[in-house]
Every structure is written in C-alpha cells, then in structure tokens.
N, C-alpha and C. Protein backbone atom coordinates (compact mmCIF):
# COMPACT_ATOMS: atom_id res chain seq x y z
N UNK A 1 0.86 -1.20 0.00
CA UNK A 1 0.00 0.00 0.00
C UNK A 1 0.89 1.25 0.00
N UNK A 2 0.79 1.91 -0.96
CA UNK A 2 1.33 3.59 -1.62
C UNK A 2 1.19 4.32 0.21
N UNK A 3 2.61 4.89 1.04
CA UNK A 3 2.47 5.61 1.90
C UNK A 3 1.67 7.05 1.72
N UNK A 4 0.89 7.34 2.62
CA UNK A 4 0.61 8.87 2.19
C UNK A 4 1.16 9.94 2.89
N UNK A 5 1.53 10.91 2.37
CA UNK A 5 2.50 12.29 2.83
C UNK A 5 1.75 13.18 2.84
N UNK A 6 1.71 14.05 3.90
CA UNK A 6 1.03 14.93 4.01
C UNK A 6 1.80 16.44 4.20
N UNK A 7 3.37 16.29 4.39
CA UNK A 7 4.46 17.09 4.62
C UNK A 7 5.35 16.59 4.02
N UNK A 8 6.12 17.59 3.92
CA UNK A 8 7.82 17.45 3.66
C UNK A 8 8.41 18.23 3.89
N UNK A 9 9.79 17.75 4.26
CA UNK A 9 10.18 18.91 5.41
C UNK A 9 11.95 18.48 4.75
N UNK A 10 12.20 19.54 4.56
CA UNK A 10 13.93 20.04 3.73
C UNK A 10 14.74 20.50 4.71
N UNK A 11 15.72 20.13 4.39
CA UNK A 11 17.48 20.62 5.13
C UNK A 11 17.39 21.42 4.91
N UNK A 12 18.35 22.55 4.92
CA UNK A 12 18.86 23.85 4.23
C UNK A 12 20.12 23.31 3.42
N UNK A 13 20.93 23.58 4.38
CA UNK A 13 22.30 24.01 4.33
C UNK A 13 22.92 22.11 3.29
N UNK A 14 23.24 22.22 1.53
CA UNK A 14 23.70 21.60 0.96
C UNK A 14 23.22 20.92 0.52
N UNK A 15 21.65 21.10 0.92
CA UNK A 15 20.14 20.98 -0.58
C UNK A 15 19.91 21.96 -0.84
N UNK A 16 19.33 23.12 -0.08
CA UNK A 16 18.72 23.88 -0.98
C UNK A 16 19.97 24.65 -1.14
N UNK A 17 20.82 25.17 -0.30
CA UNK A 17 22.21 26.32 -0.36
C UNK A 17 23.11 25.14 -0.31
N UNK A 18 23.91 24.86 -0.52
CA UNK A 18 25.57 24.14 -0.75
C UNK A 18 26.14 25.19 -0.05
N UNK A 19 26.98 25.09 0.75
CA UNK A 19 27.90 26.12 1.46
C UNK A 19 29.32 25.78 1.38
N UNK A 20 30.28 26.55 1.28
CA UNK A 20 31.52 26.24 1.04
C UNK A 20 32.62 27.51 1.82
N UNK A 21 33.35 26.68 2.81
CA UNK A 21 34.11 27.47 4.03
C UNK A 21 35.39 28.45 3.47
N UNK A 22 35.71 27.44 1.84
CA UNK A 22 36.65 28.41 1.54
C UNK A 22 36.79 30.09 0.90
N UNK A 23 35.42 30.01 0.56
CA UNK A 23 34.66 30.89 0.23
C UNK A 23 35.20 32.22 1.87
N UNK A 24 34.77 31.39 2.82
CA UNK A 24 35.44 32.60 4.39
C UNK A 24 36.74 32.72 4.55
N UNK A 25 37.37 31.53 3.98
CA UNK A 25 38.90 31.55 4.58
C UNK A 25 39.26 32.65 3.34
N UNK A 26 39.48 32.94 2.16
CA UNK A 26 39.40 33.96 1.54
C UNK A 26 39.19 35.50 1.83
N UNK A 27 37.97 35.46 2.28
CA UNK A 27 37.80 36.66 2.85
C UNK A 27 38.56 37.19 3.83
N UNK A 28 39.22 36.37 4.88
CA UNK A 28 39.78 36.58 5.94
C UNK A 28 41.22 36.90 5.36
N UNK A 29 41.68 36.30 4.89
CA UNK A 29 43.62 36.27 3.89
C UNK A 29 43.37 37.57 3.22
N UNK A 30 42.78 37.86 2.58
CA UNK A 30 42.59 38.98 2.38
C UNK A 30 42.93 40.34 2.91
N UNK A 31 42.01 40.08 4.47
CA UNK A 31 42.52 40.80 5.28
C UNK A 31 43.78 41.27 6.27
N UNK A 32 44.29 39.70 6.10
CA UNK A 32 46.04 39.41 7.22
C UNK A 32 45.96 37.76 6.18
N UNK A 33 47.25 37.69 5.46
CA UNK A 33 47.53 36.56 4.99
C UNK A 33 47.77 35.80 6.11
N UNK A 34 47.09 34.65 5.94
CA UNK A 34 47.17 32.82 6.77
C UNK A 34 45.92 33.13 7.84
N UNK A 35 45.38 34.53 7.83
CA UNK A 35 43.95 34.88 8.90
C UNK A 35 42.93 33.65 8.53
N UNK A 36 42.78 33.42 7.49
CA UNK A 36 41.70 32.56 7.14
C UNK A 36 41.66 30.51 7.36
N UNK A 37 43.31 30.72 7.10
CA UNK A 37 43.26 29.07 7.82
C UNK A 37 43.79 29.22 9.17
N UNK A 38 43.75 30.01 9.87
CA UNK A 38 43.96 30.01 10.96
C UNK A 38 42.18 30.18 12.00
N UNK A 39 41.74 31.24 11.48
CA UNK A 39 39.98 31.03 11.56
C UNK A 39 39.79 29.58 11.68
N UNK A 40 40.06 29.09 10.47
CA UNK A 40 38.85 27.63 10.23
C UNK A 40 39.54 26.91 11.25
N UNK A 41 40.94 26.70 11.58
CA UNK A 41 41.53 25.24 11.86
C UNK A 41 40.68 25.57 13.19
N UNK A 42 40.87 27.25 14.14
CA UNK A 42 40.32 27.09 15.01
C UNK A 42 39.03 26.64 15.10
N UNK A 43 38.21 26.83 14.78
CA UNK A 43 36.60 26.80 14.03
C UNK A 43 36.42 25.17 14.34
N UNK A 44 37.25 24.34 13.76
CA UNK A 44 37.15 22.81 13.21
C UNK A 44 37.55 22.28 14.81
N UNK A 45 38.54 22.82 15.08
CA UNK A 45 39.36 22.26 16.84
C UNK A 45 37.69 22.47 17.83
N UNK A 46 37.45 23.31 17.47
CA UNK A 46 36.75 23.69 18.43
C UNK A 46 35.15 24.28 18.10
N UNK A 47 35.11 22.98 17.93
CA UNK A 47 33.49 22.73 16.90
C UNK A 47 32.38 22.54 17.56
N UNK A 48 32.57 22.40 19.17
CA UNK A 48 31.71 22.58 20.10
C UNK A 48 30.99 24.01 20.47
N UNK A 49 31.62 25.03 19.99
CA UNK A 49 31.62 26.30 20.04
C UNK A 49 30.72 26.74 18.83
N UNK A 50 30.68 26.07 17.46
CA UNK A 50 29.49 26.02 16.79
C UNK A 50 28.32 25.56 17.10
N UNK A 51 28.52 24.70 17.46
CA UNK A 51 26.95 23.50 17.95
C UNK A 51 26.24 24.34 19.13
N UNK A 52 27.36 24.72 20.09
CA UNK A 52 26.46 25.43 20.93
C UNK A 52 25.74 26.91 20.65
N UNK A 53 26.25 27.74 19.69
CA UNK A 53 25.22 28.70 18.79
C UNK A 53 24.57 28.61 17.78
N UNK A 54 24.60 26.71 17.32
CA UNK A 54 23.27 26.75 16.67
C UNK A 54 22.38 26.13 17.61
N UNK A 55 22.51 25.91 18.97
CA UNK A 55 21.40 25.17 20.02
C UNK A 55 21.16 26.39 20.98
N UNK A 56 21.50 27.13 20.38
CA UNK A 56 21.45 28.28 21.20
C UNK A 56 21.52 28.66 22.63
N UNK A 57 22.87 28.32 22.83
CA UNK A 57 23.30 27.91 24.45
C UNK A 57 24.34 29.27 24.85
N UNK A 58 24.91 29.78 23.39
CA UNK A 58 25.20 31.09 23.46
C UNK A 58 24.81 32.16 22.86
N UNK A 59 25.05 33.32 23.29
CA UNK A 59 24.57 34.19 22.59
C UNK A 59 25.25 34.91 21.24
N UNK A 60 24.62 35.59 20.54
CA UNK A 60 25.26 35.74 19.18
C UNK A 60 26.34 36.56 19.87
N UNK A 61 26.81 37.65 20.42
CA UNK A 61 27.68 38.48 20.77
C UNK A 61 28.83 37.83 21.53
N UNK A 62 28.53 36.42 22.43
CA UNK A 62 29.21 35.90 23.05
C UNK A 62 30.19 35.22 21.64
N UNK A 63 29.85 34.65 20.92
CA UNK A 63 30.29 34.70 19.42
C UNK A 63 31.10 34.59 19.08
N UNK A 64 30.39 35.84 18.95
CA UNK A 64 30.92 37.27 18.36
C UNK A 64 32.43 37.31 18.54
N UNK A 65 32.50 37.60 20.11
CA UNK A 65 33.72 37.88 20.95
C UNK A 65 34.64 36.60 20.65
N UNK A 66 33.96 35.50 20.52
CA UNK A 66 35.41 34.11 20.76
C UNK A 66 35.54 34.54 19.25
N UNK A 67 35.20 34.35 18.32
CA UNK A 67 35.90 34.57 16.65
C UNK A 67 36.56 35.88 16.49
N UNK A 68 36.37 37.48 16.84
CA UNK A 68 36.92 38.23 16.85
C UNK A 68 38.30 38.02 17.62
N UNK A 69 38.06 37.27 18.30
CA UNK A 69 39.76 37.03 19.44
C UNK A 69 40.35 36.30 18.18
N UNK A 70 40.27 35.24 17.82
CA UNK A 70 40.90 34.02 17.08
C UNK A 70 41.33 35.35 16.18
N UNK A 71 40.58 36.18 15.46
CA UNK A 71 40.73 37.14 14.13
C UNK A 71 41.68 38.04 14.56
N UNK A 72 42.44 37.87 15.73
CA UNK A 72 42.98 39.17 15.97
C UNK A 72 42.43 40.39 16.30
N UNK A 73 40.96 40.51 16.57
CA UNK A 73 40.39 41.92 15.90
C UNK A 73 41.12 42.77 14.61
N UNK A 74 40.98 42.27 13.75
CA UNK A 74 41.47 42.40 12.68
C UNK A 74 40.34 42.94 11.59
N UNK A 75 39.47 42.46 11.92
CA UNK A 75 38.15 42.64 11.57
C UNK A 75 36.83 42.69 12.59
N UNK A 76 35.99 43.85 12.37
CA UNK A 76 35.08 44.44 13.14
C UNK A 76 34.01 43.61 12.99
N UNK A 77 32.80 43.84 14.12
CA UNK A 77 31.62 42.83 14.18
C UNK A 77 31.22 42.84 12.63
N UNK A 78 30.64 43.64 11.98
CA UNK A 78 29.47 44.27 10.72
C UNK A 78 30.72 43.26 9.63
N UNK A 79 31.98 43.20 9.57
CA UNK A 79 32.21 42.75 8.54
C UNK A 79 32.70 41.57 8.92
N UNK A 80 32.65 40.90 10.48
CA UNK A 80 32.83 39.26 10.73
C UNK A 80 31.98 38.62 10.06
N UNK A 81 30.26 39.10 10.31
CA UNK A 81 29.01 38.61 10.41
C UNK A 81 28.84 38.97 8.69
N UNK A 82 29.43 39.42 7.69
CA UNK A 82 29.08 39.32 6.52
C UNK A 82 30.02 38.44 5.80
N UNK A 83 31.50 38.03 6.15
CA UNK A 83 32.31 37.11 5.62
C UNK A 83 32.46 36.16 6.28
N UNK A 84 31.95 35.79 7.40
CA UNK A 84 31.31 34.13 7.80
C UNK A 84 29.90 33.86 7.16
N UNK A 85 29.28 34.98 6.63
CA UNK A 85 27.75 34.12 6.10
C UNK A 85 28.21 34.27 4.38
N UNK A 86 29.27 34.62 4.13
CA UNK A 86 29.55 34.48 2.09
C UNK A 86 30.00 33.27 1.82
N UNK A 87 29.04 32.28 2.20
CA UNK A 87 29.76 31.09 1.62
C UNK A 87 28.49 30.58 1.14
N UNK A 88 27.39 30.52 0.98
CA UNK A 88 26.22 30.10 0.21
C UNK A 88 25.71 30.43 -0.94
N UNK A 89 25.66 29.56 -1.72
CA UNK A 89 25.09 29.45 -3.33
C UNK A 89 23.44 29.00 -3.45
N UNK A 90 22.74 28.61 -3.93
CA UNK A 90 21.46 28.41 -4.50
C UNK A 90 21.60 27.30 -4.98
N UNK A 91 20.81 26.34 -4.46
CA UNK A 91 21.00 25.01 -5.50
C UNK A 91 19.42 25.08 -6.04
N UNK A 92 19.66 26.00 -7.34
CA UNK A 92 18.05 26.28 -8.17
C UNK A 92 17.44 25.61 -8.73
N UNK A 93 18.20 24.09 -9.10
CA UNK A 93 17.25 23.03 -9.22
C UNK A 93 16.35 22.81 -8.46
N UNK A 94 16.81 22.42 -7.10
CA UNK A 94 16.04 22.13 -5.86
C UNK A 94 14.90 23.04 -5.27
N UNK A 95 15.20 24.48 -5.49
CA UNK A 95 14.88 25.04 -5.39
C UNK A 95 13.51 25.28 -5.95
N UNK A 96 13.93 24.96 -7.05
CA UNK A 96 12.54 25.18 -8.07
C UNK A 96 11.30 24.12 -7.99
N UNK A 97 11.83 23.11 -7.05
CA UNK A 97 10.92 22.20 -6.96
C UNK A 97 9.83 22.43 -5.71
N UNK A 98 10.34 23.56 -4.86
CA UNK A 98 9.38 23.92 -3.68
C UNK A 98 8.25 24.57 -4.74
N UNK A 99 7.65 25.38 -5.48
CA UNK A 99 6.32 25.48 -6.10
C UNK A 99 5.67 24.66 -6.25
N UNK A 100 6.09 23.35 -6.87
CA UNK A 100 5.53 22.36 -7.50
C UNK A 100 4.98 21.70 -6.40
N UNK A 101 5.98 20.95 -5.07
CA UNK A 101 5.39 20.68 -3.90
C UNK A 101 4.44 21.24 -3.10
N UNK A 102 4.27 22.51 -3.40
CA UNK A 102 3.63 23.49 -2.33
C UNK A 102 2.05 23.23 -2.54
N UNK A 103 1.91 22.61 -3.62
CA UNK A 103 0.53 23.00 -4.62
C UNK A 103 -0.60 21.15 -3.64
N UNK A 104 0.66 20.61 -3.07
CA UNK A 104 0.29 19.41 -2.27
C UNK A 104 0.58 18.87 -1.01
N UNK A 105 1.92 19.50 -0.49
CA UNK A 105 2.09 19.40 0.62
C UNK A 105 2.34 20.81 1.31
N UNK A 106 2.06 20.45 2.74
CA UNK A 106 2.59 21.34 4.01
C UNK A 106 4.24 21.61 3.48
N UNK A 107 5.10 22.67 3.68
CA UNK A 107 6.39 22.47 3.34
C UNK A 107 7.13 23.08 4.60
N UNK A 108 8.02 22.31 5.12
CA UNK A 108 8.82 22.75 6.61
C UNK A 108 10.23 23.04 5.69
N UNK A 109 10.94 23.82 6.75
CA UNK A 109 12.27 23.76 6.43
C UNK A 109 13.05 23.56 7.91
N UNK A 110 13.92 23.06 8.02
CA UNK A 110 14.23 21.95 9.56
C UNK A 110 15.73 22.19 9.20
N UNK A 111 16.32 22.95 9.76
CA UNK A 111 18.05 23.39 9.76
C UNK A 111 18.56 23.72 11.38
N UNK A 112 19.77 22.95 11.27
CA UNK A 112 20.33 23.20 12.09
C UNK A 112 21.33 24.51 11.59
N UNK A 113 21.26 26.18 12.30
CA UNK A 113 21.86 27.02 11.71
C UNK A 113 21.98 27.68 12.95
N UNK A 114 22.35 28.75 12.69
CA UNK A 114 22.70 30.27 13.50
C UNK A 114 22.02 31.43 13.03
N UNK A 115 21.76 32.36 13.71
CA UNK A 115 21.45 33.34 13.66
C UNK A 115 21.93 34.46 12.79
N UNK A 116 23.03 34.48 13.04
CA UNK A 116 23.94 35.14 11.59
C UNK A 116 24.35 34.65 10.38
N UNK A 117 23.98 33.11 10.06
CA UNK A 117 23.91 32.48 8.82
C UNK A 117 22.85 33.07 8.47
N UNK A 118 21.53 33.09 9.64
CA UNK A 118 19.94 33.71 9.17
C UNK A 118 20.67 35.34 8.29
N UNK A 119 20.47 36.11 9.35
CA UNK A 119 20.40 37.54 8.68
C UNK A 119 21.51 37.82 7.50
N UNK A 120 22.33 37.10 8.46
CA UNK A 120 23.46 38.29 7.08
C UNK A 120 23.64 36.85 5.69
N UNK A 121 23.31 35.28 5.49
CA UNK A 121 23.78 34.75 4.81
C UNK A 121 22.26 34.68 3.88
N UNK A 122 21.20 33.45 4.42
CA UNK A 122 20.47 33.22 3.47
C UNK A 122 18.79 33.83 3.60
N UNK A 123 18.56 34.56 4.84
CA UNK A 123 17.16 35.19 4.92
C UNK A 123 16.60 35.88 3.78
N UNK A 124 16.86 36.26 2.89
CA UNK A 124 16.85 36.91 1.90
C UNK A 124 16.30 36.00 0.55
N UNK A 125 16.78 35.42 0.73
CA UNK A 125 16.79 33.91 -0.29
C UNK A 125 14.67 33.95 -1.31
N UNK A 126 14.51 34.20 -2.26
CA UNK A 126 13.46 33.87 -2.79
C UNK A 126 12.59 32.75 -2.12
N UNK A 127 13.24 31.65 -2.55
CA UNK A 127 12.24 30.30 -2.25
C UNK A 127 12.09 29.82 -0.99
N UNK A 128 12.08 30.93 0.46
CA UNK A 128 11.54 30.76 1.88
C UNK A 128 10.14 30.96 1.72
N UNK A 129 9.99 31.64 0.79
CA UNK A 129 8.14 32.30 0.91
C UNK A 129 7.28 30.83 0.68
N UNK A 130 8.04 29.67 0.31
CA UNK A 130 7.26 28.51 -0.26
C UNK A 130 6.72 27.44 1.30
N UNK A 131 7.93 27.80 2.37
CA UNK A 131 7.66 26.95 3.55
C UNK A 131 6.98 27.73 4.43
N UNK A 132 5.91 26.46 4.84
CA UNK A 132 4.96 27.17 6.11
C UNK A 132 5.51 27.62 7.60
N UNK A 133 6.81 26.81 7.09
CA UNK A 133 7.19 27.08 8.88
C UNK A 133 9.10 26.61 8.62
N UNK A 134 9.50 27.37 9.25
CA UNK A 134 11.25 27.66 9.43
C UNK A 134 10.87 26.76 10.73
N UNK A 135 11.87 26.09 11.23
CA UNK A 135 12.17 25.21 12.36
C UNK A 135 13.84 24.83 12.45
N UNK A 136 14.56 26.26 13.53
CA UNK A 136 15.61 26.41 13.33
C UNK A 136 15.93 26.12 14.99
N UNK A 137 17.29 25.50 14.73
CA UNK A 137 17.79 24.61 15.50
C UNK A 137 18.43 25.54 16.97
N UNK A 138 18.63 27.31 16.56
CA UNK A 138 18.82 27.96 17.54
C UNK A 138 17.64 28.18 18.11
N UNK A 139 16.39 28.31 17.64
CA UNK A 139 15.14 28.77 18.34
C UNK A 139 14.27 27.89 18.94
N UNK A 140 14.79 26.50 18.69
CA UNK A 140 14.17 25.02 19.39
C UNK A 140 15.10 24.83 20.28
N UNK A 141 16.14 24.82 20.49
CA UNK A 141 17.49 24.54 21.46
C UNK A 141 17.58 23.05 21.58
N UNK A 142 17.61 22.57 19.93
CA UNK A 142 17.65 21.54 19.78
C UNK A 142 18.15 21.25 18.13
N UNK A 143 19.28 20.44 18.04
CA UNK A 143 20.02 20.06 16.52
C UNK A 143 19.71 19.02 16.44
N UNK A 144 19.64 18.76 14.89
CA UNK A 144 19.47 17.44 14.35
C UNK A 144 20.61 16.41 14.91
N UNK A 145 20.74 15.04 14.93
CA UNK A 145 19.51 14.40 15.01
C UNK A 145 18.79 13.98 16.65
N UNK A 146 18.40 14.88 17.32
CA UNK A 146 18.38 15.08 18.96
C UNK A 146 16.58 15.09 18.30
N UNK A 147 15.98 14.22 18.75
CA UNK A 147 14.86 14.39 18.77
C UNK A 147 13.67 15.06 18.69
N UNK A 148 13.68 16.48 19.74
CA UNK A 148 13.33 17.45 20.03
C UNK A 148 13.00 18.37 19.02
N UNK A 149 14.44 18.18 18.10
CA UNK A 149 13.87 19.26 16.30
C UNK A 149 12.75 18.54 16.17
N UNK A 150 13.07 17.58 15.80
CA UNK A 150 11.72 17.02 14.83
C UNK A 150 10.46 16.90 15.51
N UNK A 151 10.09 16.60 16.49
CA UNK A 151 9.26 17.09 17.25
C UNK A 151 8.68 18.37 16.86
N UNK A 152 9.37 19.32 16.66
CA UNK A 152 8.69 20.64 17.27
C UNK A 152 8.27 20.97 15.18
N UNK A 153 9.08 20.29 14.31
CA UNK A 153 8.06 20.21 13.19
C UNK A 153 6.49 19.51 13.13
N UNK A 154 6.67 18.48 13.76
CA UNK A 154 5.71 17.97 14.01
C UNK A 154 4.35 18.44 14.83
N UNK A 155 4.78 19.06 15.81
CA UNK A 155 3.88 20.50 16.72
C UNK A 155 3.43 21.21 15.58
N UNK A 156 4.34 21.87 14.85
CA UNK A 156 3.51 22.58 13.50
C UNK A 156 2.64 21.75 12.43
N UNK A 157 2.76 20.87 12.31
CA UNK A 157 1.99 20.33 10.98
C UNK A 157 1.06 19.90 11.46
N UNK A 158 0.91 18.90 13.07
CA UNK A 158 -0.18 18.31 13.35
C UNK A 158 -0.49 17.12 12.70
N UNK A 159 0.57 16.85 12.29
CA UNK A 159 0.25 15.51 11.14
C UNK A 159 1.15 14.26 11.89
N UNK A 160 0.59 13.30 11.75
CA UNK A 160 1.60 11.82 12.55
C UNK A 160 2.68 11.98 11.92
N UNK A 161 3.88 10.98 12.54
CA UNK A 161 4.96 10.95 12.06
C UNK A 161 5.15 10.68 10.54
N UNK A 162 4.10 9.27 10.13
CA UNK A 162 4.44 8.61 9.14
C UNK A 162 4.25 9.49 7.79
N UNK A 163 3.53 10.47 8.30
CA UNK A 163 3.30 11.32 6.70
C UNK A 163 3.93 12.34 6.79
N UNK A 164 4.98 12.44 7.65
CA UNK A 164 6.23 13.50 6.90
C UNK A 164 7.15 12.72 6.20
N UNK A 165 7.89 13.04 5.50
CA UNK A 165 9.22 13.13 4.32
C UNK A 165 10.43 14.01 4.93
N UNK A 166 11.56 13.97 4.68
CA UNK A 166 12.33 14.51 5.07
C UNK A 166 13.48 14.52 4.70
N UNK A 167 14.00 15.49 3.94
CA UNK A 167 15.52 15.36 2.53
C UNK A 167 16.68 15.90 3.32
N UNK A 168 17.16 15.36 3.81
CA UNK A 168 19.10 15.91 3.92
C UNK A 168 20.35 14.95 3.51
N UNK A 169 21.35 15.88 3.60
CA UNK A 169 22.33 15.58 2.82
C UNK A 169 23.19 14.57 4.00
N UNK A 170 22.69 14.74 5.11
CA UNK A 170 23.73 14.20 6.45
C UNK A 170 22.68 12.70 6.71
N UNK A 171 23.36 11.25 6.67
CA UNK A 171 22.40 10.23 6.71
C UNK A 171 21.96 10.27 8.50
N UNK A 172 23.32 10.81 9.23
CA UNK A 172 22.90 10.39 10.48
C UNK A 172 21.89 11.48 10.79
N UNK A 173 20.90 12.68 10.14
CA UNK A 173 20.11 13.23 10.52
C UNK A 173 18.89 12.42 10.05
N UNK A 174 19.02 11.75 8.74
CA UNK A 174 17.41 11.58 7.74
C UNK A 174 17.60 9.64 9.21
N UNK A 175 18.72 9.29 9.51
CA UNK A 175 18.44 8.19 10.57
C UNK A 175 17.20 8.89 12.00
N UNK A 176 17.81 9.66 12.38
CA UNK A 176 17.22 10.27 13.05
C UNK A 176 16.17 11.01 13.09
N UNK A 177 15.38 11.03 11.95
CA UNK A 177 13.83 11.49 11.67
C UNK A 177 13.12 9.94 11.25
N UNK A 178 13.66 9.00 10.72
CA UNK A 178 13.37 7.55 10.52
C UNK A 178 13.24 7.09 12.35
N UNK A 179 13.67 7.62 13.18
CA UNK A 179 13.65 6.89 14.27
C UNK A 179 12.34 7.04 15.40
N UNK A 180 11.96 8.72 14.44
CA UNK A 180 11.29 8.88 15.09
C UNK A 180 9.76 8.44 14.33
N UNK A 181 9.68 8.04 13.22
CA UNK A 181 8.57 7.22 12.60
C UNK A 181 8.27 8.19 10.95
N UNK A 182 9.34 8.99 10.73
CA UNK A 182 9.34 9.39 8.90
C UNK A 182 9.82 8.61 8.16
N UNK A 183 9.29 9.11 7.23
CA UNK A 183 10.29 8.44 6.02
C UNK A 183 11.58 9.41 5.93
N UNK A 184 12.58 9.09 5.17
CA UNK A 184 13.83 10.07 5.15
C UNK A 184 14.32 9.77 3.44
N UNK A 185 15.07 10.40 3.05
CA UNK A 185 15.60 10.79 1.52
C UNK A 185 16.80 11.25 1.69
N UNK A 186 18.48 10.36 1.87
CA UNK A 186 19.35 11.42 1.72
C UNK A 186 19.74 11.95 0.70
N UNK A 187 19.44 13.03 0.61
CA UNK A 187 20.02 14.03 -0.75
C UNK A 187 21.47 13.66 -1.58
N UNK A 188 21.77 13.29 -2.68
CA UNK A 188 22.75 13.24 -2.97
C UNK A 188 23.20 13.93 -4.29
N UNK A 189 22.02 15.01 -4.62
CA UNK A 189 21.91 15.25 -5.37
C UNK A 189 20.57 15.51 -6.45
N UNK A 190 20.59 16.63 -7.18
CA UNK A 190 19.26 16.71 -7.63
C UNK A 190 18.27 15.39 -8.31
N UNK A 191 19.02 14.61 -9.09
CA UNK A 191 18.51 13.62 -10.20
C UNK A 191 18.23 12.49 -9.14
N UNK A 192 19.12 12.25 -8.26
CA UNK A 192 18.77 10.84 -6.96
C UNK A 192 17.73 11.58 -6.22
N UNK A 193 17.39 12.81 -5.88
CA UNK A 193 16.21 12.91 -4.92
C UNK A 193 14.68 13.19 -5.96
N UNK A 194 14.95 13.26 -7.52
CA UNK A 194 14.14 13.06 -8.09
C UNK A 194 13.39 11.69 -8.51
N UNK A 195 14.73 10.83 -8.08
CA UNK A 195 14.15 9.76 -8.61
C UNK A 195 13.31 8.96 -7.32
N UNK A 196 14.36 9.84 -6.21
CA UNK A 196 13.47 8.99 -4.78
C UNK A 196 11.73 9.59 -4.73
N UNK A 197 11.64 10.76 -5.45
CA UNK A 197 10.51 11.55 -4.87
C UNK A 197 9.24 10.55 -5.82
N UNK A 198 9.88 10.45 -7.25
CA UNK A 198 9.35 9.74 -8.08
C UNK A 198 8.91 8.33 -7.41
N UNK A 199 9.61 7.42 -6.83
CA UNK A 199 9.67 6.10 -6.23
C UNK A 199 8.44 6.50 -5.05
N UNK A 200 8.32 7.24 -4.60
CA UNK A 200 7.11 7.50 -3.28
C UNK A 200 6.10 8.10 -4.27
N UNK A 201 5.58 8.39 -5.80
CA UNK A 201 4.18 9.29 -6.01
C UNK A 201 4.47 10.35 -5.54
N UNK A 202 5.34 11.25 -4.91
CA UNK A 202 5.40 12.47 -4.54
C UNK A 202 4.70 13.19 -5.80
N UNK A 203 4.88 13.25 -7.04
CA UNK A 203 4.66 14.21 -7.71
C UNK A 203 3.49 13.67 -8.85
C-alpha cells in the first residue's frame, strides 16, 4: 500500500544552499595573509563552540567575541558577520521544486543554523516564501539528530509521524527522523532525490 504524505520537510544548508568554508577563509587572507586558515583550523578544533550557537546555548555576541579574538580583531563585528555568512550558493534546481510541492504538501524547512547564517547569509533567499514554517535549531534549542527538532516540526503540521518526508544531505540526521517514525531521503543530489521523490508518487 502507496504511503501517504502529508508534509515534507527540507534541510537547508547543501540541498537547498551548498555552502563552502573556503569561500570565508578567503575573505579573511585577504585581510592578514594565513587569517583565514587560521579562523577555520580554530573553528574545526573547536566545533563545540558552533553546535552550541546553533542550540542556542550562546549568545550571538558571546560569538561574536570568541571569533573576533581568534581574528585578531582584525576585523570588526558588521564585517565578521558578513564574511562568515559568504559562503552560500542556491541550489536552483532544488529550489525550483518547492512550487511544485507546495501545490500538495505542508512544506517545513528543519536546519540546524545560527542566527547570523539567518540575517546576514540566506534570509533573503526567494524560495523561503514557499515553507509554512522555518524550524531552526537555535530557536528550538535543539540540533538534528536530537529528537526534540523534529518534534517541534511535528507540533507545527499536526500531522503523525508517518506522513512527513524529510531530505538531507547528512544520513545520520534523515536516521534520526526515521527513528522517530518518517520516512527520510538522503540528498545526494538533484537527479537521486528526483528519482526517490518519483519512487514514493510524490509528484
């Protein structure tokens, strides 16, 4: 028996935007040559310091302050917060497929992000106007795959588990929406999540 979907609910970050770090380390060399692999390596060492401002355990200014130290103050808040969010592109295939969905399902978007990826990187973005509901991982105080996100999509749709869908590029997140009773799709690309969408009647 054909499952029925009543939602679908998208990654952000490398379905719909692809993001790419070297894109920051650039910006930074720019400013003091070796600034930029010196940023990331710290960034990567100390990756707990991300997770906890996209679970929102710190505050954006608190940040603020640990990356401006690493930078030397070398660079001021207004232009940290615009060359840590220049690393996102449009993946407009994908993109283009939120109309077509919209016309049948509920559409979530479920990212684990930050606050300054929001304003200064992709808020702006055309194809947000297509999802009913943003479900961001600083304003739940909860990252994929921790239960609690998906949950609080689920608070919005009102719909059982089994009829959400759910596309990312990371397997141990689409495991972790499967655990909680979805179906999952890892993204690997436009033509494989066409053919998965195809394989479920999605369209």
């Amino acid at each position: 028996m054909q499952q029925k979907y009543s939602v679908i609910v998208f990654d952000l970050g490398n379905v719909l935007i692809p993001f790419n770090y070297d894109l920051v380390i650039k910006k930074f060399n720019e400013v003091s040559k070796g600034l930029g692999e010196k940023f990331l390596n710290f960034y990567k060492e100390n990756y707990y310091i991300h997770r906890q401002f996209e679970r929102g355990e710190i505050s954006e200014d608190d940040f603020i302050d640990k990356m401006l130290f690493v930078l030397e103050h070398k660079v001021d808040k207004e232009k940290f917060c615009r060359d840590y969010s220049a690393l996102f592109t449009v993946n407009e295939d994908v993109a283009d497929l939120l109309p077509l969905l919209k016309e049948k399902y509920k559409l979530i978007l479920l990212s684990n992000t930050n606050p300054i990826h929001r304003k200064y990187g992709w808020n702006y973005y055309d194809f947000l106007k297509y999802f009913d509901k943003l479900i961001l991982s600083y304003e739940v105080g909860a990252y994929k795959p921790e239960e609690k996100i998906y949950k609080a999509a689920e608070a919005f749709s009102q719909k059982p588990p089994q009829e959400h869908l759910f596309i990312d590029d990371v397997a141990e997140y689409v495991q972790g929406a499967k655990n909680i009773g979805w179906d999952g799709i890892q993204f690997s690309g436009y033509y494989n999540l066409l053919n998965e969408l195809n394989l479920r009647n999605i369209f």
